[in-house]
Protein backbone atom coordinates (compact mmCIF):
# COMPACT_ATOMS: atom_id res chain seq x y z
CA UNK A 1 92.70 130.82 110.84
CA UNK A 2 93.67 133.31 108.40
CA UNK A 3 95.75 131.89 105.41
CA UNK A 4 98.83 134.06 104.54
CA UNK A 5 100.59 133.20 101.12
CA UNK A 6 104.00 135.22 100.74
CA UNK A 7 104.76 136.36 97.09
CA UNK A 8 107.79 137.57 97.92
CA UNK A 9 109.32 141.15 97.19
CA UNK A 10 107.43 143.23 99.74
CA UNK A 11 104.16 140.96 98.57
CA UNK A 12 101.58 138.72 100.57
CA UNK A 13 98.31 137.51 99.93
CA UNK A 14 95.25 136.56 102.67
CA UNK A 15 92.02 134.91 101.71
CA UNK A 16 89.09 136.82 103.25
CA UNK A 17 85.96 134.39 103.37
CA UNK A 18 82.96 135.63 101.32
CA UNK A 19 79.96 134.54 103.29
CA UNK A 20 77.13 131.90 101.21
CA UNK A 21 79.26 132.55 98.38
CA UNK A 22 80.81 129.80 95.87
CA UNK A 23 83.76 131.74 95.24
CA UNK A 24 85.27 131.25 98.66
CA UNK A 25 87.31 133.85 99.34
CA UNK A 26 88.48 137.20 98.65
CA UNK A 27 92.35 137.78 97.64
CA UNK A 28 93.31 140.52 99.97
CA UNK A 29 96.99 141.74 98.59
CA UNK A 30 99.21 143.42 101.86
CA UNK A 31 101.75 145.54 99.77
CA UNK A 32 104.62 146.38 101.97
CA UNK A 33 105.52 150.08 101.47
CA UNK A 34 108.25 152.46 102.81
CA UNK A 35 104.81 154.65 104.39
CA UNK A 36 103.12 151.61 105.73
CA UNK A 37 101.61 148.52 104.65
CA UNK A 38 98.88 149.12 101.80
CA UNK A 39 96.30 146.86 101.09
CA UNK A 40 94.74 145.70 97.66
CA UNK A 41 91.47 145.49 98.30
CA UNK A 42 89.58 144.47 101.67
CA UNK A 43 87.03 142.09 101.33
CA UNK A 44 83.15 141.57 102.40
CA UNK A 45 82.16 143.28 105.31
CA UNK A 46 81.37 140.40 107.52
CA UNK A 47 82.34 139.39 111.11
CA UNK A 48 84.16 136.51 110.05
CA UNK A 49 85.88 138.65 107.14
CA UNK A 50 86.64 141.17 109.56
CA UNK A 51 88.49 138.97 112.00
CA UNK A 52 90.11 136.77 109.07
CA UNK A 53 91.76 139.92 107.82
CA UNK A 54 92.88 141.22 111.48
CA UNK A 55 94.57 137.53 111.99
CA UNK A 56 95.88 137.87 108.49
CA UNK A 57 97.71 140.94 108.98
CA UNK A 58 99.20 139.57 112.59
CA UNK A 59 100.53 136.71 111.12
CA UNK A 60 102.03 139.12 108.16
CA UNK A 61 103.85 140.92 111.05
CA UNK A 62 101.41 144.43 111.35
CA UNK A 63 97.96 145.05 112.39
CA UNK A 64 95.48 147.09 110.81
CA UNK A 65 96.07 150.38 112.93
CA UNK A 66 99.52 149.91 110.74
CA UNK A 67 97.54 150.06 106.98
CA UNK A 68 98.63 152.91 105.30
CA UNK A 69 96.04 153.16 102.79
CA UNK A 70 93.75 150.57 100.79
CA UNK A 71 93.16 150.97 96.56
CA UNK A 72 89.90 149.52 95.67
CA UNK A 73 89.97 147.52 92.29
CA UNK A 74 86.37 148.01 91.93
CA UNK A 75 82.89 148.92 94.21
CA UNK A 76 81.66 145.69 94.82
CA UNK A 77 81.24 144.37 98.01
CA UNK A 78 83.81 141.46 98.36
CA UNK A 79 86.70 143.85 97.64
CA UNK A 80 85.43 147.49 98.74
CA UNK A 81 83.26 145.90 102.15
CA UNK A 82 85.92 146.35 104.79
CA UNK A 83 87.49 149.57 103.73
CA UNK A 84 85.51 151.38 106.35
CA UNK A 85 86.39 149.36 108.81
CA UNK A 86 89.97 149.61 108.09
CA UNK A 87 89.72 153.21 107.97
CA UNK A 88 88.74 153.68 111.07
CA UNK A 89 90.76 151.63 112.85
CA UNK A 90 94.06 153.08 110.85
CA UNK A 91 92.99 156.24 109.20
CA UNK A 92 94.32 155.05 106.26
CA UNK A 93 93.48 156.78 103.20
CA UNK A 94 90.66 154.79 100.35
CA UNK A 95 91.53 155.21 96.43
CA UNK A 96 89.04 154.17 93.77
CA UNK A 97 88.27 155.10 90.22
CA UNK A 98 86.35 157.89 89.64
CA UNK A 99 83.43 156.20 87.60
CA UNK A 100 83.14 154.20 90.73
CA UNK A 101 83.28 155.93 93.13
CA UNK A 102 80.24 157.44 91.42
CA UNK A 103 78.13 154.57 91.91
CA UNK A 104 79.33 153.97 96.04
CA UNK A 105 78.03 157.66 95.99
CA UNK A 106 75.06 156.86 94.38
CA UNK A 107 74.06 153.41 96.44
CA UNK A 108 74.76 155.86 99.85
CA UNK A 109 72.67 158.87 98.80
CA UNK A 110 69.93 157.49 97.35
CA UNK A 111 66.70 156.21 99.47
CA UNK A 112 66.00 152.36 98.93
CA UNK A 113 63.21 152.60 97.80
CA UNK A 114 64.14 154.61 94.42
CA UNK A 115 66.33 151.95 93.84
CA UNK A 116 63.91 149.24 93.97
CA UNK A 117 61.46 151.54 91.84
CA UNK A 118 64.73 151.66 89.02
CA UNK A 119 65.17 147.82 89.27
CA UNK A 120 61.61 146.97 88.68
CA UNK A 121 61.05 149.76 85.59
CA UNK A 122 64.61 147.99 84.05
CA UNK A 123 63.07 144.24 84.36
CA UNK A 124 59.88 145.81 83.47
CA UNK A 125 61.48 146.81 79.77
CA UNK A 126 63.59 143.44 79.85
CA UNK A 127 60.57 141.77 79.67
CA UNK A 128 60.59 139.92 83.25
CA UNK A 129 57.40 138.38 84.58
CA UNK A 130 55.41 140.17 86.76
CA UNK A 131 55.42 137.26 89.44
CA UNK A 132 59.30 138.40 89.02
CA UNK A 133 58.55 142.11 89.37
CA UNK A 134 56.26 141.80 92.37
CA UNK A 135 58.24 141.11 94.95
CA UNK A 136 60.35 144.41 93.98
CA UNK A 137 57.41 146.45 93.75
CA UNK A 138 55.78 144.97 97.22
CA UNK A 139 59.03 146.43 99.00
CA UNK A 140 57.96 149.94 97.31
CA UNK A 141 56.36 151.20 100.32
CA UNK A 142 58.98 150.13 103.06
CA UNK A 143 62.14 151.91 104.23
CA UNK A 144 64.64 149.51 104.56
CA UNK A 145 68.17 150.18 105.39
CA UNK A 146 70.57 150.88 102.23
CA UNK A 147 73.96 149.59 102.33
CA UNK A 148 76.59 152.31 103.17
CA UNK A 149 79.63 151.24 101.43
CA UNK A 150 82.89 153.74 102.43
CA UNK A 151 82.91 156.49 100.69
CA UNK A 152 86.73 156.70 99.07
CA UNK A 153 88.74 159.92 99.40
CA UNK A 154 91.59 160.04 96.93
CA UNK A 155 90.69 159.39 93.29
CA UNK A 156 92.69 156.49 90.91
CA UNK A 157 94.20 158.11 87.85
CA UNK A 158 94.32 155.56 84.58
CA UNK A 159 97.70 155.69 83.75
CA UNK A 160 99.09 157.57 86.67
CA UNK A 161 101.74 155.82 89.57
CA UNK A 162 100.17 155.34 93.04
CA UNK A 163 101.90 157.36 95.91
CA UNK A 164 103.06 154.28 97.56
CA UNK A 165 106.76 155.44 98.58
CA UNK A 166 109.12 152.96 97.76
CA UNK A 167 107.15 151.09 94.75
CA UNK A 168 106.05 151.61 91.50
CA UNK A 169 102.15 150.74 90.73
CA UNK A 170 100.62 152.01 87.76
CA UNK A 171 96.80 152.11 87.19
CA UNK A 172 95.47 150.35 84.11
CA UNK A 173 91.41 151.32 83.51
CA UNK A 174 90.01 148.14 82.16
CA UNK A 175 86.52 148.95 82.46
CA UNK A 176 83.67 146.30 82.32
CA UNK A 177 83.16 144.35 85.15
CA UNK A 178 82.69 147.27 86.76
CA UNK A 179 82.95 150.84 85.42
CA UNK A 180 85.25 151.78 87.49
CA UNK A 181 87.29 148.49 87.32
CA UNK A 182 91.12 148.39 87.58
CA UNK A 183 93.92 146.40 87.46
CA UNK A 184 97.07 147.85 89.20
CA UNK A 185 100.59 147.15 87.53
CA UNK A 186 103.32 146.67 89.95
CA UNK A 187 106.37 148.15 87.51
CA UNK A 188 109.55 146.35 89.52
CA UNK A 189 111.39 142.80 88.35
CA UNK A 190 109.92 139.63 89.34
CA UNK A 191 111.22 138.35 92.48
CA UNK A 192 111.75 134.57 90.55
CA UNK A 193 113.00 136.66 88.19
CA UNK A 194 110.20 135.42 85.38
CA UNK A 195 110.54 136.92 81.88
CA UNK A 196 107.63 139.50 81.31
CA UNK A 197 106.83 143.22 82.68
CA UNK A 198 106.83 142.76 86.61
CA UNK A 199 103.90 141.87 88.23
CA UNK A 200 99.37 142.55 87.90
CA UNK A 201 96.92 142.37 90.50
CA UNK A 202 94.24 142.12 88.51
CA UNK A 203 91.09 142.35 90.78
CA UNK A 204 88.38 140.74 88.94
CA UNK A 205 89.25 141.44 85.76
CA UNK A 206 91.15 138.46 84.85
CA UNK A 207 90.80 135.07 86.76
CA UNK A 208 92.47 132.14 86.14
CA UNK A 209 89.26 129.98 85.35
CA UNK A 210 86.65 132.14 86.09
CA UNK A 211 84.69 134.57 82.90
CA UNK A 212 84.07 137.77 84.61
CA UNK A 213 80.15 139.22 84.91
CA UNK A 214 79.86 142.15 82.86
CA UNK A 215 77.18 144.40 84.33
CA UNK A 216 75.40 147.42 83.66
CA UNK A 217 75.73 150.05 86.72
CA UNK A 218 74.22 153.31 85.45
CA UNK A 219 72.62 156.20 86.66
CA UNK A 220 68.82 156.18 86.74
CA UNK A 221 69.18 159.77 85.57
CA UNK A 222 71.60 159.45 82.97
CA UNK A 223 69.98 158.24 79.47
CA UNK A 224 73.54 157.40 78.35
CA UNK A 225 73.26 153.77 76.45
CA UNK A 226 76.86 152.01 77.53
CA UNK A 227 78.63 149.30 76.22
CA UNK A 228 80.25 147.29 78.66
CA UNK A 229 80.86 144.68 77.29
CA UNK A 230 82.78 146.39 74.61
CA UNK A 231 84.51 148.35 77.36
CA UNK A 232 85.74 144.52 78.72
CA UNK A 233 86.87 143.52 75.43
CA UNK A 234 89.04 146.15 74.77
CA UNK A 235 90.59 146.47 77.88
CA UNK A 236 90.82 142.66 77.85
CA UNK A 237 93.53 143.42 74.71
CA UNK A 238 95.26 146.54 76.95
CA UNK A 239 96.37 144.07 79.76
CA UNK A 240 97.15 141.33 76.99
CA UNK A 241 99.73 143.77 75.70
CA UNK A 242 101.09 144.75 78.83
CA UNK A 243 102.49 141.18 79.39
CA UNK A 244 103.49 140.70 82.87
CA UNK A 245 105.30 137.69 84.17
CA UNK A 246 102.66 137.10 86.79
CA UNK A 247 99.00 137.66 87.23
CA UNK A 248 97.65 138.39 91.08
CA UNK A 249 94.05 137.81 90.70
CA UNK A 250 91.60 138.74 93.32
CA UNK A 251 89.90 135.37 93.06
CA UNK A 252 91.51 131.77 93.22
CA UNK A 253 95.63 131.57 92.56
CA UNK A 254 98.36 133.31 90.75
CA UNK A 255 99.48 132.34 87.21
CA UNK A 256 101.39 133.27 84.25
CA UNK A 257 100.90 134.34 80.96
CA UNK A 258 97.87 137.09 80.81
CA UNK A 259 98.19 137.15 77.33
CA UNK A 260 97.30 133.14 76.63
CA UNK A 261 94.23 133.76 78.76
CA UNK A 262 93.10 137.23 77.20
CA UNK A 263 93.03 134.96 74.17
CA UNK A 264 90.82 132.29 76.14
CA UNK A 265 88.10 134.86 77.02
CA UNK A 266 87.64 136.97 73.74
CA UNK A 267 87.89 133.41 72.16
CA UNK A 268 84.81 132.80 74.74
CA UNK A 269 82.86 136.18 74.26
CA UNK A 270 83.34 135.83 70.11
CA UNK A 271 82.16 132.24 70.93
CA UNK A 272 78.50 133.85 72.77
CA UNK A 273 78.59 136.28 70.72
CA UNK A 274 77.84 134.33 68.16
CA UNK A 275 75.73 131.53 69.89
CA UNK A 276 73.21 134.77 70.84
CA UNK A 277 72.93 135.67 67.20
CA UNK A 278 71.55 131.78 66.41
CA UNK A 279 68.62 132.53 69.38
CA UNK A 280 68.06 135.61 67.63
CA UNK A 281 66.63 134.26 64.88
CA UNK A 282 63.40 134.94 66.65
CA UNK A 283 62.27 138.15 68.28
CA UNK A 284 63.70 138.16 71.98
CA UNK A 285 63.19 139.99 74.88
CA UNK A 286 66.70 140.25 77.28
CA UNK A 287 64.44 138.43 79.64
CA UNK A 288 63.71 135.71 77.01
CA UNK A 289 67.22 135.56 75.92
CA UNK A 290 68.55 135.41 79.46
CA UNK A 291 66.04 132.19 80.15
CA UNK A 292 68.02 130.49 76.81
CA UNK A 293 71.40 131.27 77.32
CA UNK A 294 73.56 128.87 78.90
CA UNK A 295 74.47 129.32 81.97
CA UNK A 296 76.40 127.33 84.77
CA UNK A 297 72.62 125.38 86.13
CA UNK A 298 69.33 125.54 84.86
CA UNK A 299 67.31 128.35 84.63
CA UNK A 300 64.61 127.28 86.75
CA UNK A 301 67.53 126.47 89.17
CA UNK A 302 68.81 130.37 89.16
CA UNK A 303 68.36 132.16 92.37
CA UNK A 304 66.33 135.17 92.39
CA UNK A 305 68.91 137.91 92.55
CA UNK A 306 71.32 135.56 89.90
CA UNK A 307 68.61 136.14 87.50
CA UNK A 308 68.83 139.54 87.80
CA UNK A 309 72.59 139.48 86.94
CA UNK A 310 71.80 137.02 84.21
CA UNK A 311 69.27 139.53 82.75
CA UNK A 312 71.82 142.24 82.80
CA UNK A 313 74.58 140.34 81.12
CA UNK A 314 72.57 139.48 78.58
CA UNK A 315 71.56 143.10 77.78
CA UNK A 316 75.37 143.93 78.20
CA UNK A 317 75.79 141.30 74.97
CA UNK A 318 73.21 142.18 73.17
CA UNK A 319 74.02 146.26 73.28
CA UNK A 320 77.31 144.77 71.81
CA UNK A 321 75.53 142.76 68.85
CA UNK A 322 73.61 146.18 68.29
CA UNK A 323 76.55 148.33 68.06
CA UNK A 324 78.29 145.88 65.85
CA UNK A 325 75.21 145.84 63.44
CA UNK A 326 74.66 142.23 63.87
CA UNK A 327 71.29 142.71 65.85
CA UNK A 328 68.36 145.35 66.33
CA UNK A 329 65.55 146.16 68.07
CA UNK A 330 62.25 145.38 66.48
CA UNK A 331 60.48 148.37 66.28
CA UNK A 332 57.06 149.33 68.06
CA UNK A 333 57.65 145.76 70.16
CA UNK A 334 56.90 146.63 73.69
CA UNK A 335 58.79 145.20 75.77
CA UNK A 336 61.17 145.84 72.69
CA UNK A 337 62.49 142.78 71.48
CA UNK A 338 65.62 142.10 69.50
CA UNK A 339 66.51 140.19 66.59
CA UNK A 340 69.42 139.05 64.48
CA UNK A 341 70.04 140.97 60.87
């Protein structure tokens, strides 16, 4: 059974199961408009999902040949997943950011087996294992099917109101998580009335309890060296200014005060930041850093594809220690290594 929350003013919330997933559940947002319901995001692309969200919308009083359109926070699969699905059943309309947007175009156009060619050559330079490697470069010669996320059709403009007749929601870039990432500012008085500037769905951006991955998603063809989690940070401080009574996360519950727990998490990344620099006393690889970082189990109890993640984050912290002066790469090391200065 589908579990509808009502936030009142035009505002409900239904939690989409993530399949094998410790998160849960998906916050889809149903945003009543004078066009149509709109959804915030559609969760992972699943058979249970798809009939969790389809009971969902019943017991909100529409069905999904009602949705009017559906803005994607960011690509990944828990939020993006379904918008296909809903599409087709509706003909509702799919908004993303442009940056990612990109990368959906990217993951449909581009054979599998490039990408697990890319993914091997990056863990290669991190400094991975082969044992890790091999199983990446054993797929090399198979076609396997790619995933075919939707590919969105109207583009998400930082700064710019939705067209969502009869509501006001402004897009706010924050950039990290994703590249793409954003949070969506609903510009109209609390229903409860609560002191602050109306209400955020913030997607993954900011949870309540959880500290965001920040991941690398670039172009194999683009030599561009990003800073993501640089990107985070400052957008972290954009949404702490913005101060809205209410936070509508994408993950776990509702809550108040963004700005107390903007504080919390560049508290936490200063925090890293500065734990990383004590392991880089010694020459590290990302791969070696990654295995020494702390993380929420073991190392040796890190699934496969986690690891990956794990490797990426790190990289994503240490581009930030680089750019800050605080660490470099040791020359002629190959894989290159890193150390504090």
């Amino acid at each position: 059974m589908a579990k509808v929350t009502d936030h009142r003013g035009g505002v409900r919330s239904l939690r989409v199961p993530i399949p094998d997933n410790p998160l849960g559940h998906t916050l889809v947002y149903v945003l009543d408009t004078d066009r149509g319901p709109v959804l915030i995001d559609t969760g992972w692309d699943d058979p249970e999902s798809w009939d969790t969200l389809v009971d969902g919308l019943t017991a909100c009083g529409t069905s999904v040949a009602e949705i009017h359109g559906v803005v994607i926070t960011h690509h990944h699969p828990d939020h993006h997943g379904l918008s296909g699905r809903v599409r087709e059943a509706s003909g509702a309309w799919i908004a993303m950011h442009a940056a990612d947007t990109a990368v959906v175009r990217r993951t449909r156009e581009a054979p599998p087996e490039r990408w697990f060619a890319y993914m091997a050559d990056k863990l290669t330079a991190a400094g991975a294992p082969e044992e890790h490697i091999a199983p990446l470069r054993a797929a090399l010669p198979r076609t396997l099917p790619g995933l075919s996320p939707a590919l969105p059709d109207r583009d998400i403009v930082p700064g710019e109101l939705l067209a969502l007749p009869g509501r006001r929601l402004r897009a706010i870039w924050t950039p990290g998580h994703t590249p793409g990432h954003v949070c969506l500012h609903l510009e109209e008085t609390h229903p409860a009335q609560l002191p602050g500037s109306g209400r955020l769905f913030s997607g993954d951006h900011l949870l309540p309890e959880i500290t965001p991955h920040i991941g690398l998603y670039e172009d194999p063809d683009d030599t561009t060296v990003t800073d993501p989690l640089g990107d985070y940070l400052d957008s972290l401080e954009r949404v702490g200014r913005l101060a809205p009574a209410e936070v509508l996360p994408a993950h776990q519950h509702p809550f108040p005060d963004a700005a107390a727990r903007v504080r919390e998490l560049l508290t936490h990344h200063e925090s890293r930041l500065t734990g990383l620099l004590t392991l880089l006393a010694e020459p590290l690889t990302p791969w070696q850093l990654a295995e020494r970082m702390e993380w929420n189990r073991p190392w040796d109890r890190i699934p496969y594809g986690s690891r990956n993640i794990a490797v990426s984050e790190a990289e994503s912290h240490l581009r930030r220690l680089v750019k800050l002066g605080r660490a470099e790469a040791v020359a002629g090391s190959d894989p290159v290594t890193y150390v504090a200065v």
